[in-house]
C-alpha atoms as a PDB file:
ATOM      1  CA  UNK A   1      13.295  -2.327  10.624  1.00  0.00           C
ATOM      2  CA  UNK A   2      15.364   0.278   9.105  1.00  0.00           C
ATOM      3  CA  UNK A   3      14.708  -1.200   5.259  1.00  0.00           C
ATOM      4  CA  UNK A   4      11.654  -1.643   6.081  1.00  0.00           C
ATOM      5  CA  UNK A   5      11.464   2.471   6.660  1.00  0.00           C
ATOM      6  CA  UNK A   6      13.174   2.973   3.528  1.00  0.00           C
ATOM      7  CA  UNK A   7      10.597   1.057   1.257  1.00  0.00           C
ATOM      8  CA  UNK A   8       8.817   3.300  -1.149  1.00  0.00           C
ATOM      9  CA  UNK A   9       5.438   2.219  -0.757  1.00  0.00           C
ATOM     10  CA  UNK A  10       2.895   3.058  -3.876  1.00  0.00           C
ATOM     11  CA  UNK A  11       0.099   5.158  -2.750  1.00  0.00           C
ATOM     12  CA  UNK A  12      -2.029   6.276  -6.034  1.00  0.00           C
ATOM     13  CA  UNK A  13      -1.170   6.932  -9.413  1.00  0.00           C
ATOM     14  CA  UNK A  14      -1.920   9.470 -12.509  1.00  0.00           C
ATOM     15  CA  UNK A  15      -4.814   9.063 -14.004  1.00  0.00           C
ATOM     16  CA  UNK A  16      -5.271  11.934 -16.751  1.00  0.00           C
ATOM     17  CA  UNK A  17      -5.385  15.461 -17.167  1.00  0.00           C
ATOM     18  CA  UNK A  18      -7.542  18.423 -15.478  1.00  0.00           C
ATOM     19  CA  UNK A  19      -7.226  22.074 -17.252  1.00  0.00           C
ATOM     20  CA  UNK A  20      -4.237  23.418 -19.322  1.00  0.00           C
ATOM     21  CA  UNK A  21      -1.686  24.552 -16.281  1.00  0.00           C
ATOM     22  CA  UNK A  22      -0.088  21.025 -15.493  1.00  0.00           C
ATOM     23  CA  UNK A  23      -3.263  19.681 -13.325  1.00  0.00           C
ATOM     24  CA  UNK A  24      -3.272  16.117 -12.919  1.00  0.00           C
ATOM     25  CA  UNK A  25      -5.986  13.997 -12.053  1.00  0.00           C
ATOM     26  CA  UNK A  26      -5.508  11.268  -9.433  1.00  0.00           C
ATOM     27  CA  UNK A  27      -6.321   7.781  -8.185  1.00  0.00           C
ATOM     28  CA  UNK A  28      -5.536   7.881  -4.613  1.00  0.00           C
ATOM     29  CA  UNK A  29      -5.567   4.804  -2.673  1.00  0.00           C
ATOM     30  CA  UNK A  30      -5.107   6.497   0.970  1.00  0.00           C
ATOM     31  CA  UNK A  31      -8.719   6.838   3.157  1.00  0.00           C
ATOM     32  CA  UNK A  32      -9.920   9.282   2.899  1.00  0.00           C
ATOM     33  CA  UNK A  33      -8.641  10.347  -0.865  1.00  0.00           C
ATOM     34  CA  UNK A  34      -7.179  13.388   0.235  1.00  0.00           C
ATOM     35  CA  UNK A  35      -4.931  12.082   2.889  1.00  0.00           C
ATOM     36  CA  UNK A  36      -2.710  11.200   0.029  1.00  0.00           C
ATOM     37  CA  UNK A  37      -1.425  15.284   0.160  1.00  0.00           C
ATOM     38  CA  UNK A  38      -0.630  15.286   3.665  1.00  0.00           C
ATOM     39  CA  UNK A  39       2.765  12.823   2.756  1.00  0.00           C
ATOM     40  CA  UNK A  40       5.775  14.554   1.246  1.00  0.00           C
ATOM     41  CA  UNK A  41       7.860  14.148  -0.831  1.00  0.00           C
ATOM     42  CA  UNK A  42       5.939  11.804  -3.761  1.00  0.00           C
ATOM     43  CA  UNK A  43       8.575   9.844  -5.661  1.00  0.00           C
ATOM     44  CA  UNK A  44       6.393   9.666  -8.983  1.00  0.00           C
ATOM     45  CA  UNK A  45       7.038   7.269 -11.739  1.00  0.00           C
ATOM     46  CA  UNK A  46       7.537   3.672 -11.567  1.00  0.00           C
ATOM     47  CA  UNK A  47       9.556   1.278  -9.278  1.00  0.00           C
ATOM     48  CA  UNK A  48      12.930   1.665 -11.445  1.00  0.00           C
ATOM     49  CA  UNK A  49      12.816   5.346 -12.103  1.00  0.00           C
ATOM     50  CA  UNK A  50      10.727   8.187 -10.245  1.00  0.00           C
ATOM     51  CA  UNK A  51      11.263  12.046  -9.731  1.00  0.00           C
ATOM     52  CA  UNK A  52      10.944  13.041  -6.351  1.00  0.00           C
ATOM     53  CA  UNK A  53       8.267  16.149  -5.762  1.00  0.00           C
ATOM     54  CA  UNK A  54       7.977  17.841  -2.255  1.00  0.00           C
ATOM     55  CA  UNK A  55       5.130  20.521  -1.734  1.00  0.00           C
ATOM     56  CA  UNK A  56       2.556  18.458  -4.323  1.00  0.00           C
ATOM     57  CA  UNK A  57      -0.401  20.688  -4.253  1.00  0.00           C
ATOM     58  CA  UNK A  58      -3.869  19.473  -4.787  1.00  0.00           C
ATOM     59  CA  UNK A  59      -7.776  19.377  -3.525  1.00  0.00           C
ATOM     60  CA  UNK A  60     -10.814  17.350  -4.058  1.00  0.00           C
ATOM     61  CA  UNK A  61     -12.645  18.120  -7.793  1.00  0.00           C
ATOM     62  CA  UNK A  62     -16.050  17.117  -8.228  1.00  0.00           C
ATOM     63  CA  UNK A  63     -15.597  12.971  -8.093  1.00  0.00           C
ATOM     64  CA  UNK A  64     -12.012  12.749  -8.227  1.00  0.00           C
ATOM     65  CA  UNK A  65      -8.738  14.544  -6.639  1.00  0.00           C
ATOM     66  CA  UNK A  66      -7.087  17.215  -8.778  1.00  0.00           C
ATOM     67  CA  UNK A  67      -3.199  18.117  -7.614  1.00  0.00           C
ATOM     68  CA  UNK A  68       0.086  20.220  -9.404  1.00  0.00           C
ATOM     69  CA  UNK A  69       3.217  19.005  -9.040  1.00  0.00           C
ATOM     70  CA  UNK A  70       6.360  21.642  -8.851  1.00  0.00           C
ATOM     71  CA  UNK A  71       7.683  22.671 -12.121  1.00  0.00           C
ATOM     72  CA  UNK A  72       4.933  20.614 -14.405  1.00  0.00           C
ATOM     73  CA  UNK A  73       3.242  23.561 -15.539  1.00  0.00           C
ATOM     74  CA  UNK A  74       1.764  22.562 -18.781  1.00  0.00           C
ATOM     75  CA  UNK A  75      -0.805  20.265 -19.883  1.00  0.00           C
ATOM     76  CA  UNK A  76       1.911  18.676 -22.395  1.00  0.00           C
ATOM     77  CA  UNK A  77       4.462  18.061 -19.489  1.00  0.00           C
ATOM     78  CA  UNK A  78       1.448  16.723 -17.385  1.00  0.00           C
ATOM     79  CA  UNK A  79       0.365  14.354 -19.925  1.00  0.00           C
ATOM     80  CA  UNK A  80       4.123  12.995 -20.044  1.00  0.00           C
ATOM     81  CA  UNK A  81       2.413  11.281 -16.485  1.00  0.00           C
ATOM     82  CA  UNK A  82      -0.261   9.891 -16.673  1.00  0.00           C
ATOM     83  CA  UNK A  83       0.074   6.113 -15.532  1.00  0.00           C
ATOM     84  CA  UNK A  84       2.626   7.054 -13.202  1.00  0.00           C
ATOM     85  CA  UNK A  85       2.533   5.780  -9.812  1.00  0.00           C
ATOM     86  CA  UNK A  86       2.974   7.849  -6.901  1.00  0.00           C
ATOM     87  CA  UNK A  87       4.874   6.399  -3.906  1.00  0.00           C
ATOM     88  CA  UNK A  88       6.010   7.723  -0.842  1.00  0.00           C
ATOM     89  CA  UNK A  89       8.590   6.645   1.999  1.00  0.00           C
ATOM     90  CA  UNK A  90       7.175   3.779   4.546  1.00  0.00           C
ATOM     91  CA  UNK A  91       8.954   5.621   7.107  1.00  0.00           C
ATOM     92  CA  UNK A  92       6.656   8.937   6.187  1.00  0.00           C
ATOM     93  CA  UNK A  93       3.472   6.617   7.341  1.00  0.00           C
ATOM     94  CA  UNK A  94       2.077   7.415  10.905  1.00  0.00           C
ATOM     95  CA  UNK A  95       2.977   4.253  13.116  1.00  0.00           C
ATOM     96  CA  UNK A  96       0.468   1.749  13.310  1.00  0.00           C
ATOM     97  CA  UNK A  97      -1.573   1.481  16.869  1.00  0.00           C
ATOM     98  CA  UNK A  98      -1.335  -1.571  19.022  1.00  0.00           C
ATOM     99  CA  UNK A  99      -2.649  -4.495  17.549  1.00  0.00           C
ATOM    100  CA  UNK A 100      -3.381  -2.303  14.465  1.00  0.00           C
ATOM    101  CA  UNK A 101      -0.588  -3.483  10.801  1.00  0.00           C
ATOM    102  CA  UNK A 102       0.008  -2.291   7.752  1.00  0.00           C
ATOM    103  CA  UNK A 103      -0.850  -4.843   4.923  1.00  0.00           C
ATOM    104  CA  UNK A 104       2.839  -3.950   3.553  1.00  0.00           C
ATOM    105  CA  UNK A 105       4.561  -5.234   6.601  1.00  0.00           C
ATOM    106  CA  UNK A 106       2.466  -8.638   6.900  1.00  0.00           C
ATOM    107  CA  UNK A 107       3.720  -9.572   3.250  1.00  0.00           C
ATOM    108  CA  UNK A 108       6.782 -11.990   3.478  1.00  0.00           C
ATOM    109  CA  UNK A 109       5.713 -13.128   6.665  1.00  0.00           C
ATOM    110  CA  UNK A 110       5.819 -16.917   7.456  1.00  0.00           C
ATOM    111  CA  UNK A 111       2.323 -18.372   8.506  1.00  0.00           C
ATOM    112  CA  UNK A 112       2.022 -21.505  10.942  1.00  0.00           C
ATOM    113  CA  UNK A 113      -0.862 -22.551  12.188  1.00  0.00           C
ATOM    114  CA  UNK A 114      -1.730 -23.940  15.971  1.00  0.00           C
ATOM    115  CA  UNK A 115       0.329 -27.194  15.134  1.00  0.00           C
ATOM    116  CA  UNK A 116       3.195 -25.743  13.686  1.00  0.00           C
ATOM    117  CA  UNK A 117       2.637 -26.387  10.346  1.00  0.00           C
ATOM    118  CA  UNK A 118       4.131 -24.444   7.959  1.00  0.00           C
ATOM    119  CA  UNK A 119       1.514 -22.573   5.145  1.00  0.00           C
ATOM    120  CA  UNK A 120       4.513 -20.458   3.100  1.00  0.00           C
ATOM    121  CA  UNK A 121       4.696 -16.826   3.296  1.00  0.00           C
ATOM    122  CA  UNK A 122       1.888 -14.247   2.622  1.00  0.00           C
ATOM    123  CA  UNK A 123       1.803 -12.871  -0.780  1.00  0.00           C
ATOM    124  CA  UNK A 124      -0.428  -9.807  -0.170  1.00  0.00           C
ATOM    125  CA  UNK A 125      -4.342  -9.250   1.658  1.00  0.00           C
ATOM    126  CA  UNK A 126      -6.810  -8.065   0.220  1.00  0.00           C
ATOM    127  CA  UNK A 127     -10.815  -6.902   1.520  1.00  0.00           C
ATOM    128  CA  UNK A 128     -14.090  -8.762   1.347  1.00  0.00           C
ATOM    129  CA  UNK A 129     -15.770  -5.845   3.081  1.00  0.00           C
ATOM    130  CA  UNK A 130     -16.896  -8.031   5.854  1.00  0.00           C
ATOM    131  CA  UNK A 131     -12.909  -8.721   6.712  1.00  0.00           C
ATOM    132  CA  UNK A 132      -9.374  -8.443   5.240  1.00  0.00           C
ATOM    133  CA  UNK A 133      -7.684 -12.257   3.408  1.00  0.00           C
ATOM    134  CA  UNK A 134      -4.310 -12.903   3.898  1.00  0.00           C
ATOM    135  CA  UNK A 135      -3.353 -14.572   0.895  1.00  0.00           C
ATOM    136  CA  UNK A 136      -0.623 -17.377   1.485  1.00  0.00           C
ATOM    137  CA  UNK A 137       1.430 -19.229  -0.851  1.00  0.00           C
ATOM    138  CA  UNK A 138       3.913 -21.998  -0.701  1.00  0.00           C
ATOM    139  CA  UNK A 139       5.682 -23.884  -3.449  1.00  0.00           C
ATOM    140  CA  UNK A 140       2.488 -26.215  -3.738  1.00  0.00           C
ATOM    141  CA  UNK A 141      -0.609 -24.150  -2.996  1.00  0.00           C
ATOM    142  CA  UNK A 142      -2.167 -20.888  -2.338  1.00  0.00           C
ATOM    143  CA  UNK A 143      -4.393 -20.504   0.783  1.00  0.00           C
ATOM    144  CA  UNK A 144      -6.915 -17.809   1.716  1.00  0.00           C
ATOM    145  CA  UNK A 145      -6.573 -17.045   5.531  1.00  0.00           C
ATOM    146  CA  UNK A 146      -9.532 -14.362   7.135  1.00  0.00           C
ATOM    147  CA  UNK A 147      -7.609 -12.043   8.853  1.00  0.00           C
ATOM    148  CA  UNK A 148      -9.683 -11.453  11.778  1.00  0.00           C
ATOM    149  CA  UNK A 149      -7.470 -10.870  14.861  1.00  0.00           C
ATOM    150  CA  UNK A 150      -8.586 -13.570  17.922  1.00  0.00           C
ATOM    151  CA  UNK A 151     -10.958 -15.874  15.667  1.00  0.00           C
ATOM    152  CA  UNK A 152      -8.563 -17.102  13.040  1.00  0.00           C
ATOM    153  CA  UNK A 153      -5.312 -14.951  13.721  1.00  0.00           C
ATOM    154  CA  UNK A 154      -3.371 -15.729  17.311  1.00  0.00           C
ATOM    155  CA  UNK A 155      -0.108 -14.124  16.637  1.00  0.00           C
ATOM    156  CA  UNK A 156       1.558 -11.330  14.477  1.00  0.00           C
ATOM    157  CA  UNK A 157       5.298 -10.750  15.189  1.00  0.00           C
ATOM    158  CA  UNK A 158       6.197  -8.854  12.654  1.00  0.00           C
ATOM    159  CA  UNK A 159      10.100  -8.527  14.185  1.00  0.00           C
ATOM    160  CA  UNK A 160       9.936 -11.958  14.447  1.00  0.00           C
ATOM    161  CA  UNK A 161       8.785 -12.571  10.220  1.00  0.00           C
ATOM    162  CA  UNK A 162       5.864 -14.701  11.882  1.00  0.00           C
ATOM    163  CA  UNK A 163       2.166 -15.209  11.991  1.00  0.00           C
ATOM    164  CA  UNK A 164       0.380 -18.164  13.602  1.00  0.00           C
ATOM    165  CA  UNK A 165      -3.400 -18.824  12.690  1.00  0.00           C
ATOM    166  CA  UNK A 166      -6.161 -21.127  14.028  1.00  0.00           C
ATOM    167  CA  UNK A 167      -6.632 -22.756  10.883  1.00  0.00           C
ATOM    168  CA  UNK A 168      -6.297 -25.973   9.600  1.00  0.00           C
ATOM    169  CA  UNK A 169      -3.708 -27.035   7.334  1.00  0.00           C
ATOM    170  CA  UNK A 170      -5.965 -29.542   4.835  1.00  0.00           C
ATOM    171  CA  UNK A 171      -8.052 -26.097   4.197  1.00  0.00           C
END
């Protein structure tokens, strides 16, 4: 649990420029946008080298989300950014509800399904709109699991590194 805390999980990323003071314009991939400025500090850069900024102020700006990061306070040392991600600590994340997971801490788990059979380990989810895919691979195959809690998913034990699903294995 405790590396799990210490991950730095990415959470948006510089996008361009806004005005000549060191704004930065943002993709933010917290919901709504804006939550992204309630976590602190942003490690910003990329996963081998980042510059950690507490404080980041910012706002809403028309269609996007505008923020200025301590001590960038140019448009020259702003633009030295853009296509940076932004990450933050896992541990900085509220903790999930009952029954409720971050997609971060269902990668790497192993998947069985009602028989035991082994699927490999999920490789990430992503959303339909009508329901979040666990994508699972093994040495041989990829499969595409709905994650829809009762239907097709029976178990998450994320302690445990295990999922069991109510699917079968020739799918």
């Amino acid at each position: 649990m405790a590396a799990r805390d210490e991950q730095k999980l990415v959470l948006g990323r510089i996008v361009g420029l806004y005005g000549v003071e060191g704004w930065v314009k943002l993709e933010s991939y917290s919901d709504p946008r804006t939550r992204i400025f309630k976590y602190s500090p942003w490690f910003v850069g990329n996963a081998d080298a980042a510059v950690e900024y507490a404080n980041v102020k910012g706002r809403a700006q028309g269609k996007g989300i505008v923020a200025r990061l301590p001590g960038v306070d140019s448009r020259d040392a702003a633009a030295a950014l853009i296509g940076a991600e932004i990450r933050i600590a896992r541990s900085a994340l509220p903790k999930p509800k009952q029954g409720e997971y971050y997609w971060v801490d269902l990668e790497g788990l192993d998947v069985f399904n009602l028989e035991g059979v082994a699927f490999g380990k999920v490789s990430h989810l992503f959303s339909t709109g009508a329901n979040d895919v666990l994508v699972v691979r093994d040495s041989e195959r990829e499969r595409l699991v709905p994650f829809v809690t009762g239907d097709f998913v029976k178990e998450v034990d994320i302690d445990g590194g295990r999922i069991v699903v109510d699917w079968d294995a020739d799918f």
